[in-house]
PDB file of N, CA and C in Angstrom:
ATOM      1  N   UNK A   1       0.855  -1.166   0.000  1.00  0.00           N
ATOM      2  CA  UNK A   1       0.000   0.000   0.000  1.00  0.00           C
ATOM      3  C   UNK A   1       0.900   1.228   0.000  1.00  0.00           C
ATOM      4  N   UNK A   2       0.806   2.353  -0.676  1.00  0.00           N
ATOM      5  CA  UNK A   2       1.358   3.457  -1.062  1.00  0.00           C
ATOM      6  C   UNK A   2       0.783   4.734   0.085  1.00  0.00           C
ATOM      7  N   UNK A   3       1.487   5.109   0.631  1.00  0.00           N
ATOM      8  CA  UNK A   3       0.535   6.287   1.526  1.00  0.00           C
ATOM      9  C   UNK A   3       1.039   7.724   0.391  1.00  0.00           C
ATOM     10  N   UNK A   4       0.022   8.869   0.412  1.00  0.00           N
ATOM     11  CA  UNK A   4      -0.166   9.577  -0.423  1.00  0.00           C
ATOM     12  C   UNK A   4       0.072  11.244   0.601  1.00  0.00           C
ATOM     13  N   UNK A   5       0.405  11.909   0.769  1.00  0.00           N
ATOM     14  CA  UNK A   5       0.111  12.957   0.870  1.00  0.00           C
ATOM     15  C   UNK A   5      -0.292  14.129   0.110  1.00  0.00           C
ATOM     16  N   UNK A   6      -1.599  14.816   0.764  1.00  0.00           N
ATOM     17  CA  UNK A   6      -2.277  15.987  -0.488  1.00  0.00           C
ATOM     18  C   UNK A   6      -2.804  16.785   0.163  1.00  0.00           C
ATOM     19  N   UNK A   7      -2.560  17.931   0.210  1.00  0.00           N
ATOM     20  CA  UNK A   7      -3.319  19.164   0.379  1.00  0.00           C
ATOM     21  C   UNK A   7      -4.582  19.646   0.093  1.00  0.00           C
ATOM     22  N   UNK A   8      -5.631  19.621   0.534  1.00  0.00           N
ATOM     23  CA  UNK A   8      -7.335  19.235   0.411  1.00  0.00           C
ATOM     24  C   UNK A   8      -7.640  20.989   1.300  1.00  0.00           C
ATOM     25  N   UNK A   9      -8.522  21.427   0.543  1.00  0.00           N
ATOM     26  CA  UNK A   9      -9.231  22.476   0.952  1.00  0.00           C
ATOM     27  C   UNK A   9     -10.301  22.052   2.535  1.00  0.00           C
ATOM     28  N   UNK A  10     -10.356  23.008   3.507  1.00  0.00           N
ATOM     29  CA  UNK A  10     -10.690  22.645   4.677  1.00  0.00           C
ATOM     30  C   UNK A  10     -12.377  21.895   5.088  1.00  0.00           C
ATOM     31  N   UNK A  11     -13.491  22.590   3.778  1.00  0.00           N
ATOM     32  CA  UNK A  11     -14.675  21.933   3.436  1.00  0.00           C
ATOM     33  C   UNK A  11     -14.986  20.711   2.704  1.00  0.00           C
ATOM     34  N   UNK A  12     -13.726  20.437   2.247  1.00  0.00           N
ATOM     35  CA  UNK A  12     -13.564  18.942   1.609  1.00  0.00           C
ATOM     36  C   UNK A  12     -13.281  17.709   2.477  1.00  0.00           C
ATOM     37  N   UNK A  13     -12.474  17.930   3.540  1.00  0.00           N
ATOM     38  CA  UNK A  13     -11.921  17.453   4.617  1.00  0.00           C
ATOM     39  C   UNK A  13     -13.032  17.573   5.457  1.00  0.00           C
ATOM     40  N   UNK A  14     -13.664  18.225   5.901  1.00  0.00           N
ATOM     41  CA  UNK A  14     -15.274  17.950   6.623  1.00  0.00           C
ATOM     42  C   UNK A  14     -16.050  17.229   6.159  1.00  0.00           C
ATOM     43  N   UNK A  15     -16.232  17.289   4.618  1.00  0.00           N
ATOM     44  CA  UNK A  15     -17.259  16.686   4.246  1.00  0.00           C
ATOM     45  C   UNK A  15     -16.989  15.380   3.671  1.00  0.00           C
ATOM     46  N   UNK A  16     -15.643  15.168   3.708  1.00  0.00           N
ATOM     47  CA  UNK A  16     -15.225  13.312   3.960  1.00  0.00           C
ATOM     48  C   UNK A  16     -15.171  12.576   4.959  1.00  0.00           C
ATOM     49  N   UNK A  17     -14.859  13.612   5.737  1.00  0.00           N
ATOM     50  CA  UNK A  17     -14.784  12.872   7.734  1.00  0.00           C
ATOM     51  C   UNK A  17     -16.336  12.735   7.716  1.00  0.00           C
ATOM     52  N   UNK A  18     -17.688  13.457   7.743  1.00  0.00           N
ATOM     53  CA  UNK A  18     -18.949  13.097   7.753  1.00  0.00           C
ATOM     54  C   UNK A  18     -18.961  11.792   7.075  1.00  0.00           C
ATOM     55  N   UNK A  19     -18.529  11.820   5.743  1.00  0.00           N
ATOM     56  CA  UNK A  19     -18.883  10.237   5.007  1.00  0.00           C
ATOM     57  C   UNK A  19     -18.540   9.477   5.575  1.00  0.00           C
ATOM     58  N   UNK A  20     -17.161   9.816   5.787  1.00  0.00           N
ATOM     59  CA  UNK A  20     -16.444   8.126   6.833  1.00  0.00           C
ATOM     60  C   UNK A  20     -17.471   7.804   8.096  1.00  0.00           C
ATOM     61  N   UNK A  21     -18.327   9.240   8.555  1.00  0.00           N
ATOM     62  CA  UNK A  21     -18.914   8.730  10.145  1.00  0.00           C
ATOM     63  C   UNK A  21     -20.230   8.120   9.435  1.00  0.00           C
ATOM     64  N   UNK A  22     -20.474   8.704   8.432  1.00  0.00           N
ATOM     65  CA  UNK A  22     -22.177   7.905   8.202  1.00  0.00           C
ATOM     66  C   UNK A  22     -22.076   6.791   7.419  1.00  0.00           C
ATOM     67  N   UNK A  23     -21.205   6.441   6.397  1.00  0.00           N
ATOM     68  CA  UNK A  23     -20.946   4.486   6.341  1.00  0.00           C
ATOM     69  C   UNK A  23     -19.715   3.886   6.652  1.00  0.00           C
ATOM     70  N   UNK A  24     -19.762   4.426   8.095  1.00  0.00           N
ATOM     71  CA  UNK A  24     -18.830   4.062   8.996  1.00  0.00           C
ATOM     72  C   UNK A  24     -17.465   2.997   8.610  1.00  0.00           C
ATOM     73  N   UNK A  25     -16.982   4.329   7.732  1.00  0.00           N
ATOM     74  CA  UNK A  25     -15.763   3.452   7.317  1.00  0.00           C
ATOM     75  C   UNK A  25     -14.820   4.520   7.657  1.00  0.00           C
ATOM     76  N   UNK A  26     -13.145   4.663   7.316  1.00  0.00           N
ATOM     77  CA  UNK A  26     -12.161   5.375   7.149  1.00  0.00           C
ATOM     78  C   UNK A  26     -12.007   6.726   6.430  1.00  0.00           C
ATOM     79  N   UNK A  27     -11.601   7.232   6.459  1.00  0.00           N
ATOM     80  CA  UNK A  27     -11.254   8.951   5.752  1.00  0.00           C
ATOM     81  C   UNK A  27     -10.151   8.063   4.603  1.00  0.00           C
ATOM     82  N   UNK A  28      -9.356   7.659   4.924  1.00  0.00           N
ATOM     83  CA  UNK A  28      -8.729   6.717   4.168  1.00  0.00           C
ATOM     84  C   UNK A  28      -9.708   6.129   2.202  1.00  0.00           C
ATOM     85  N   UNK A  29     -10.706   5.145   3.783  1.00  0.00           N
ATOM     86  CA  UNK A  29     -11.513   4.122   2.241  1.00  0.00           C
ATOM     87  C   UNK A  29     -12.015   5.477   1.269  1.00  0.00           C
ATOM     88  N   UNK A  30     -13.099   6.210   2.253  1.00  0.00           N
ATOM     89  CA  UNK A  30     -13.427   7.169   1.342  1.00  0.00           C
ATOM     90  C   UNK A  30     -12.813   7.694   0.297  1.00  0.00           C
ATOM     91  N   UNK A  31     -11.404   8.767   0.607  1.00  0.00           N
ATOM     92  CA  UNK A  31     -10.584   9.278  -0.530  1.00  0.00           C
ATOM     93  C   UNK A  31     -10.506   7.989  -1.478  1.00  0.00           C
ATOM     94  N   UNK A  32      -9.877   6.797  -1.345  1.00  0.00           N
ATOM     95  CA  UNK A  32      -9.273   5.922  -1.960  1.00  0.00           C
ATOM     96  C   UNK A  32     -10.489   5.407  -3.176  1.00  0.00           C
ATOM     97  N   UNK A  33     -12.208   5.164  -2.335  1.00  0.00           N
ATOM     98  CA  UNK A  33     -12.923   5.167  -3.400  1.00  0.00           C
ATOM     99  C   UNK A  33     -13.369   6.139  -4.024  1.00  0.00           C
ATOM    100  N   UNK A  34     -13.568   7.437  -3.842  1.00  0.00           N
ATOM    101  CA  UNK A  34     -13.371   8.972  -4.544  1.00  0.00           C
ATOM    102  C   UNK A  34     -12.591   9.322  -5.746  1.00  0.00           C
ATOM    103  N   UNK A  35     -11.043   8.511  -5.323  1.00  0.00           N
ATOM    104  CA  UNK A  35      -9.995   8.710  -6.159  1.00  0.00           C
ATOM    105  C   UNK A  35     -10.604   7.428  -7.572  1.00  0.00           C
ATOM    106  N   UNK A  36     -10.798   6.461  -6.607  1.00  0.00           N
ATOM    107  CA  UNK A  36     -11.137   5.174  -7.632  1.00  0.00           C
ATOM    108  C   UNK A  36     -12.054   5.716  -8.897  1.00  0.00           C
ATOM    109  N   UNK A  37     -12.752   6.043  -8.166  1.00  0.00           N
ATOM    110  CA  UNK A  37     -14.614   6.425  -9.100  1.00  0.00           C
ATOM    111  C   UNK A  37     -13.689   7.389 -10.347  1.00  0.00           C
ATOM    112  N   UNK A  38     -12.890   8.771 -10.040  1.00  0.00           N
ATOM    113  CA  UNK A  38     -12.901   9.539 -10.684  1.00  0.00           C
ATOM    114  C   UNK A  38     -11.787   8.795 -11.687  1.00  0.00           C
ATOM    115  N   UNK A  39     -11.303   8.288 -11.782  1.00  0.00           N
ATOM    116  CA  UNK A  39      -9.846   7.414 -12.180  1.00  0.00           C
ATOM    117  C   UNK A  39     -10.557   7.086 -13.527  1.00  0.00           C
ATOM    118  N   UNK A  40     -11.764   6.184 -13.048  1.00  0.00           N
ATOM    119  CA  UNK A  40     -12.253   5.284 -13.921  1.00  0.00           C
ATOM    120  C   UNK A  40     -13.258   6.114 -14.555  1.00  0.00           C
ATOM    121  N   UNK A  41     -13.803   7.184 -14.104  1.00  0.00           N
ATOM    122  CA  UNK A  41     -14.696   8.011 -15.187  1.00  0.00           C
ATOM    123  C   UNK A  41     -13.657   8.831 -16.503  1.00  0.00           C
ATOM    124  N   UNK A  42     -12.692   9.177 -15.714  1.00  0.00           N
ATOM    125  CA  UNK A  42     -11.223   9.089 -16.714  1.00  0.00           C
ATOM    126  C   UNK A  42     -11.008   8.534 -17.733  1.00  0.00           C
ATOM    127  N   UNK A  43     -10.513   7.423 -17.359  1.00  0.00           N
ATOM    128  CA  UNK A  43     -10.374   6.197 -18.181  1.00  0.00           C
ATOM    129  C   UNK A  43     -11.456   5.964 -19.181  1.00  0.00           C
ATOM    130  N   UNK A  44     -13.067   5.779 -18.880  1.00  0.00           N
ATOM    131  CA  UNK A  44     -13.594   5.722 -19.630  1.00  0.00           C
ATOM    132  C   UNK A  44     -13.838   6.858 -20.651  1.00  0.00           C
ATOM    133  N   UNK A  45     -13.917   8.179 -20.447  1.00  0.00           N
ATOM    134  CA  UNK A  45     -13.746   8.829 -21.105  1.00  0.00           C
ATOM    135  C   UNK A  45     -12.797   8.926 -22.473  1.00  0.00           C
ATOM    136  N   UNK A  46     -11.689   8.571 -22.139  1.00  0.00           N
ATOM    137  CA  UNK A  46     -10.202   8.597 -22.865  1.00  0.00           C
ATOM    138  C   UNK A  46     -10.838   6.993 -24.066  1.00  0.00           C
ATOM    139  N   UNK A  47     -11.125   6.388 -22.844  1.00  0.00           N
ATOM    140  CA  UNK A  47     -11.455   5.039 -23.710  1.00  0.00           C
ATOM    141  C   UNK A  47     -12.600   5.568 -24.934  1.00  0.00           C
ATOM    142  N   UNK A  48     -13.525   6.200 -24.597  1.00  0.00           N
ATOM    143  CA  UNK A  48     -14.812   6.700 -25.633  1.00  0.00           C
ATOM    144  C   UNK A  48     -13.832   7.705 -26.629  1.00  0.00           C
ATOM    145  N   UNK A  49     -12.713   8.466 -26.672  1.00  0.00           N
ATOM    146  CA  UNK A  49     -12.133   9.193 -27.476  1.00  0.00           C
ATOM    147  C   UNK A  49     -11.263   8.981 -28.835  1.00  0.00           C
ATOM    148  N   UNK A  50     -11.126   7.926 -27.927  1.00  0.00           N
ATOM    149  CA  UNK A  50     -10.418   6.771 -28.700  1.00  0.00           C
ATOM    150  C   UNK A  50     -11.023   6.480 -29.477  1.00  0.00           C
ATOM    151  N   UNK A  51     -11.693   5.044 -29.267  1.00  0.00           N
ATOM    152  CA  UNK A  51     -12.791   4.624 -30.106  1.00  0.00           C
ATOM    153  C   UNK A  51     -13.818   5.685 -31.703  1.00  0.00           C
ATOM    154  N   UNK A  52     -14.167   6.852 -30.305  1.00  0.00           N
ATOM    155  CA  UNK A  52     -15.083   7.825 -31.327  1.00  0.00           C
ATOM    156  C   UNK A  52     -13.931   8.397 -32.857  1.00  0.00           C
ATOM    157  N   UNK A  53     -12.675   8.496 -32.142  1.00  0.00           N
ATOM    158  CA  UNK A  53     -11.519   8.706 -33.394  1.00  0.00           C
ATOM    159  C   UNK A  53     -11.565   7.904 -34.648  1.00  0.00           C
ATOM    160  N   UNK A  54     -11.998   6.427 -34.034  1.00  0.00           N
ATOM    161  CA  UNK A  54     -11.848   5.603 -35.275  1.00  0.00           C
ATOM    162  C   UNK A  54     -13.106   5.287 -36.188  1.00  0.00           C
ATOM    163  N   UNK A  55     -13.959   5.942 -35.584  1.00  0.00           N
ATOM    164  CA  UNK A  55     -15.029   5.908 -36.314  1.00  0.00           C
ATOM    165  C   UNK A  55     -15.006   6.833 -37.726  1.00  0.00           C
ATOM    166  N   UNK A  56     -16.263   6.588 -38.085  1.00  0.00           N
ATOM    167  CA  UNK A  56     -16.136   7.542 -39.688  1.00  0.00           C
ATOM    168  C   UNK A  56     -17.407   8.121 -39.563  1.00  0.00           C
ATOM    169  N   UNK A  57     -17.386   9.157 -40.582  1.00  0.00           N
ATOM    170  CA  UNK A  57     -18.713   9.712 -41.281  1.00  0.00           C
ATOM    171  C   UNK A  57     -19.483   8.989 -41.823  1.00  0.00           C
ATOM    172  N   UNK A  58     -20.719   8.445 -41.816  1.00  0.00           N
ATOM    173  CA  UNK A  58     -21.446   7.800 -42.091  1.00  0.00           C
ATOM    174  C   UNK A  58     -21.553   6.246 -41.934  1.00  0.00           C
ATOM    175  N   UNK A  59     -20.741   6.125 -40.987  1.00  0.00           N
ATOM    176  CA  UNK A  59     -20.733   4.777 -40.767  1.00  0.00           C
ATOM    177  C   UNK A  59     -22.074   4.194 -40.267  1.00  0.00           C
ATOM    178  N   UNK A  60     -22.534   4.957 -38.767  1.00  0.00           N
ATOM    179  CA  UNK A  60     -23.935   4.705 -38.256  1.00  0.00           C
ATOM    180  C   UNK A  60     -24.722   4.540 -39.284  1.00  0.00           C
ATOM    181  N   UNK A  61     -24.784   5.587 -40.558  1.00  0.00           N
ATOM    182  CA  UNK A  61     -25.800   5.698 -41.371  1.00  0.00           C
ATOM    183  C   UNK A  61     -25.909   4.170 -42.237  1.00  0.00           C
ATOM    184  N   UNK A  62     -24.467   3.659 -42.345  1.00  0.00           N
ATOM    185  CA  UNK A  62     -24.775   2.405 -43.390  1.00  0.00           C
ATOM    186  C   UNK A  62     -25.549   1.425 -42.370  1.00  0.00           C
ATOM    187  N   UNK A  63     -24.856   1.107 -41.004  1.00  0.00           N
ATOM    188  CA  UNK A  63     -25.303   0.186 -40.255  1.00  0.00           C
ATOM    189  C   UNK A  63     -26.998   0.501 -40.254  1.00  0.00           C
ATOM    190  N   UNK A  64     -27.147   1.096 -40.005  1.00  0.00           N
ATOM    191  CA  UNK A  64     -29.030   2.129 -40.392  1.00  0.00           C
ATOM    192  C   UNK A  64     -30.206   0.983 -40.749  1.00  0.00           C
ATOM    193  N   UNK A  65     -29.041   1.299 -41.743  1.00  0.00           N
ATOM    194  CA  UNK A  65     -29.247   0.908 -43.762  1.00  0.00           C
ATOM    195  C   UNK A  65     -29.316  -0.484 -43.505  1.00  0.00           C
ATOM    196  N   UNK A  66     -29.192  -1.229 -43.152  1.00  0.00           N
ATOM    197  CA  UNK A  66     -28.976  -2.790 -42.448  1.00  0.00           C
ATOM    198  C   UNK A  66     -30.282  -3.041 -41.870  1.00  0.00           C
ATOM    199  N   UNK A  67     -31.117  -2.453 -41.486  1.00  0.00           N
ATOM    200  CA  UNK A  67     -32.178  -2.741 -40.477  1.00  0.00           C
ATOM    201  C   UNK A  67     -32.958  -3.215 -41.242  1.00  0.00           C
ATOM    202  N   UNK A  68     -34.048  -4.146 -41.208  1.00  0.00           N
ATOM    203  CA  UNK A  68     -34.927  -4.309 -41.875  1.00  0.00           C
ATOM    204  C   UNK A  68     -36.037  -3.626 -41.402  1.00  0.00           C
ATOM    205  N   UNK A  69     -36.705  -2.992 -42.647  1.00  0.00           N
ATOM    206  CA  UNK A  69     -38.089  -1.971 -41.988  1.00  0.00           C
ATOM    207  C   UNK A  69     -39.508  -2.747 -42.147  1.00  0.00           C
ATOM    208  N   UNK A  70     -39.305  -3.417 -40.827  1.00  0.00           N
ATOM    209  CA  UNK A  70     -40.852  -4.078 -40.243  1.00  0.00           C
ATOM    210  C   UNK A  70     -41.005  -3.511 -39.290  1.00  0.00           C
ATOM    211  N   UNK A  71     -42.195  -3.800 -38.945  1.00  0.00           N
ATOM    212  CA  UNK A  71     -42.942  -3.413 -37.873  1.00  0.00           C
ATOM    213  C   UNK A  71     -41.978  -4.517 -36.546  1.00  0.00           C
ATOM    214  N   UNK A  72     -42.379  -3.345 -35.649  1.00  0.00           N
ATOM    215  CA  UNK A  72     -41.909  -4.196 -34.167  1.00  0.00           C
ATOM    216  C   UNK A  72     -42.408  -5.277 -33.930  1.00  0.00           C
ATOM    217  N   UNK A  73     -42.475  -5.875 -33.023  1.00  0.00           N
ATOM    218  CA  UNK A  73     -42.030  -7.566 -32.674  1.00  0.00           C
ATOM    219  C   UNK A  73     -43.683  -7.103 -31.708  1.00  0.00           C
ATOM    220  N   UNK A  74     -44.579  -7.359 -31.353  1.00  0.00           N
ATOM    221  CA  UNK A  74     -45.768  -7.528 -30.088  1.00  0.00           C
ATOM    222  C   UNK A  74     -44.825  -7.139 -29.292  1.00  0.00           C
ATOM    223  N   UNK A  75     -45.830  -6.234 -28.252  1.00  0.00           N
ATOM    224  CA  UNK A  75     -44.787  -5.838 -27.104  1.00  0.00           C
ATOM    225  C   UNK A  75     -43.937  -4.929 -27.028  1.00  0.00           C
ATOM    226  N   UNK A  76     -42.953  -4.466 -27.992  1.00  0.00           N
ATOM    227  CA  UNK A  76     -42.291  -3.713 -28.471  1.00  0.00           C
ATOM    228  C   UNK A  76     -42.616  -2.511 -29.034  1.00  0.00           C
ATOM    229  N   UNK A  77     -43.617  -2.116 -29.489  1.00  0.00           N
ATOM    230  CA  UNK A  77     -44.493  -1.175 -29.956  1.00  0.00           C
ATOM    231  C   UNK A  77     -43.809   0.189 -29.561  1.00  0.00           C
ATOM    232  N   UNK A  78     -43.929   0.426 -28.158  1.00  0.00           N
ATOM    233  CA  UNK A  78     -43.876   1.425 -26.936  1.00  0.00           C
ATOM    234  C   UNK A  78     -42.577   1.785 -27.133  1.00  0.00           C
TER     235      UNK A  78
END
């Protein structure tokens, strides 16, 4: 385990010590899943940038074009 030191504004630091007291865990877990969550909204982001790069102009439109135009399935209507 890596210990971290960081400089946190004084209303941020209140309002993580509350979290740790109301699902009574650590100031610790908290940051660590805080840090986690934002990491991975990151990541996915970068991951969608990616991807959206390799896409093309009109690609959606051919896949479209693929559908067969019937009516919905019962049920499906809505």
């Amino acid at each position: 385990m890596t210990t971290i030191s960081a400089s946190i504004p004084d209303f941020l630091a209140r309002i993580i010590a509350d979290a740790a007291e109301k699902e009574s865990t650590s100031v610790d877990q908290i940051v660590a899943l805080a840090l986690s969550s934002q990491i991975s909204a990151w990541q996915v982001r970068d991951s969608i940038e990616v991807r959206a790069a390799r896409g093309r102009k009109g690609g959606l439109s051919e896949v479209l074009a693929m559908v067969p135009d019937v009516p919905p399935m019962p049920g499906d209507e809505k």
